[in-house]
C-alpha atoms as a PDB file:
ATOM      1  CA  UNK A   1     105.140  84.695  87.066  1.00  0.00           C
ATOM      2  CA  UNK A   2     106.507  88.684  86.933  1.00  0.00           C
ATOM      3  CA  UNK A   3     104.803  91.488  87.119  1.00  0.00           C
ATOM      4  CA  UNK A   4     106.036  94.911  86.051  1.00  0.00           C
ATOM      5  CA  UNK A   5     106.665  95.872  89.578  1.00  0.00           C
ATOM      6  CA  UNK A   6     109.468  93.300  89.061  1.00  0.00           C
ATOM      7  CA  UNK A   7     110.700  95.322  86.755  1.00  0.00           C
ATOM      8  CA  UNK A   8     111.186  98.390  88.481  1.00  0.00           C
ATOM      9  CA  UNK A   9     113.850  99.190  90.184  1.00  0.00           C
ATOM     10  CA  UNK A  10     112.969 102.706  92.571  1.00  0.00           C
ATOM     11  CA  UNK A  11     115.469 104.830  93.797  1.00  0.00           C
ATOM     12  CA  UNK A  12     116.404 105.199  97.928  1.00  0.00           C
ATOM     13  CA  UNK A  13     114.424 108.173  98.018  1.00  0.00           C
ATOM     14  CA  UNK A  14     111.211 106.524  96.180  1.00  0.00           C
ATOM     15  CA  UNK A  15     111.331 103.665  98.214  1.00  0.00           C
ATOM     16  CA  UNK A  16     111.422 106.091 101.475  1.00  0.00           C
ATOM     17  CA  UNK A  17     108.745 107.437  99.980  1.00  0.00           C
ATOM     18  CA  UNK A  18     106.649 104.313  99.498  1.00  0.00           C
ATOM     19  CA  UNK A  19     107.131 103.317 102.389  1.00  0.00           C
ATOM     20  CA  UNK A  20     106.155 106.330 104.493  1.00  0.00           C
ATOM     21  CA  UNK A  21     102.608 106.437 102.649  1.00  0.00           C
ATOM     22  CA  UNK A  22     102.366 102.786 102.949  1.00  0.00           C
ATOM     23  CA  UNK A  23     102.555 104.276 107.149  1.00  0.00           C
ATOM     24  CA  UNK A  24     100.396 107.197 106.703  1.00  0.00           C
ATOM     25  CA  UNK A  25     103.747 109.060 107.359  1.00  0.00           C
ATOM     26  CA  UNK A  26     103.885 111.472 104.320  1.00  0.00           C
ATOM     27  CA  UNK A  27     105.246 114.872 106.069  1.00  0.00           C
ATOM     28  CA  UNK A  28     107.090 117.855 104.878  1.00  0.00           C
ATOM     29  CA  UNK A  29     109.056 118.298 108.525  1.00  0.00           C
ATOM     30  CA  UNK A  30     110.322 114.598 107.589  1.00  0.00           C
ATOM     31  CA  UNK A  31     112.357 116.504 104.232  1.00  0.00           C
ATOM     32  CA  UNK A  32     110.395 114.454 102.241  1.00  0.00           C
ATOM     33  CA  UNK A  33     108.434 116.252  99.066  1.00  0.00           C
ATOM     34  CA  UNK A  34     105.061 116.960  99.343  1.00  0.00           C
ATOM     35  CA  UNK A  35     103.926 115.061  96.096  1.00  0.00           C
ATOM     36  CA  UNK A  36     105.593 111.853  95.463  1.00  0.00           C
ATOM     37  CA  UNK A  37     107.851 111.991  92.221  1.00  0.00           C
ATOM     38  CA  UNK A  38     105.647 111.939  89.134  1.00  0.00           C
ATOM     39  CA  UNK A  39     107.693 108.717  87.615  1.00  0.00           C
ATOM     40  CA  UNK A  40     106.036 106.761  91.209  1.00  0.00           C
ATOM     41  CA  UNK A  41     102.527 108.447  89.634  1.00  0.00           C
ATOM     42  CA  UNK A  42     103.562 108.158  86.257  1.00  0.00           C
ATOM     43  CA  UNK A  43     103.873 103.702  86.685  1.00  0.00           C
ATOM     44  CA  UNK A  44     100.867 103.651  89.269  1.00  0.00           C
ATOM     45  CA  UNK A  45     102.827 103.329  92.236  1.00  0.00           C
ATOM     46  CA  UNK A  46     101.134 106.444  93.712  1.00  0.00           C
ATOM     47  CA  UNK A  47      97.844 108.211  93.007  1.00  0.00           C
ATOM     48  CA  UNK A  48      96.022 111.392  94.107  1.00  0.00           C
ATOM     49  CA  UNK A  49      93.426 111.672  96.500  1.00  0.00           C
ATOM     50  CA  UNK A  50      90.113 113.620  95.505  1.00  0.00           C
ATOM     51  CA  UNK A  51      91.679 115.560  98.961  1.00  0.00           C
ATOM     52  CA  UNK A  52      94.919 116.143  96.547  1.00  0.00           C
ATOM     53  CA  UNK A  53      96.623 114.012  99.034  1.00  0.00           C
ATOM     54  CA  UNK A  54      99.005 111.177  97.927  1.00  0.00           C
ATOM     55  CA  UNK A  55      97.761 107.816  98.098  1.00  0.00           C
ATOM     56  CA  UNK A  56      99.928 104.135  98.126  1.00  0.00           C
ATOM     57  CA  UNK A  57      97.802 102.231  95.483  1.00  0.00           C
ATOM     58  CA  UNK A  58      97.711  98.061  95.395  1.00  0.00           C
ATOM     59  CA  UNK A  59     100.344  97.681  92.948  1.00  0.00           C
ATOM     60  CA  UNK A  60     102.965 100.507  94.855  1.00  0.00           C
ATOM     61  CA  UNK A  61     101.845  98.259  98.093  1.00  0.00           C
ATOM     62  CA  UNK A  62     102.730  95.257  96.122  1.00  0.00           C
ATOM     63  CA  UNK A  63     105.915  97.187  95.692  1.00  0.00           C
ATOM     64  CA  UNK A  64     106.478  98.034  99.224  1.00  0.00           C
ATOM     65  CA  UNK A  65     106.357  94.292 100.176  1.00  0.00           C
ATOM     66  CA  UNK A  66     108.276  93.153  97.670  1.00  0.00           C
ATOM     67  CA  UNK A  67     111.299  95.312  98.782  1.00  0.00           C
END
């Protein structure tokens, strides 16, 4: 069975990214961007905090593993 994740193939940087909100490790000093990139958003990867903080949701955890 496949699931779109499957599908997606992230870039170095998007994957970094993933990863370091899958550790809580989001942080400018780290050269990282402050919001993920909007495709990560865009597929449901990422979502927004009611803090405006960016979140790892199940399927970008999913993602995460998978990698």
């Amino acid at each position: 069975m496949s699931n779109d994740s499957d599908a997606f193939d992230p870039t170095a940087s998007e994957m970094e990214a993933l990863k370091r909100l899958e550790q809580g490790a989001v942080q400018i000093d780290l050269g990282l961007p402050v919001a993920p990139s909007e495709r990560l958003v865009d597929l449901g990867f990422v979502a927004t905090t009611a803090d405006g903080e960016p979140a790892l949701t199940a399927r970008g955890l999913a993602l995460v593993r998978h990698h």
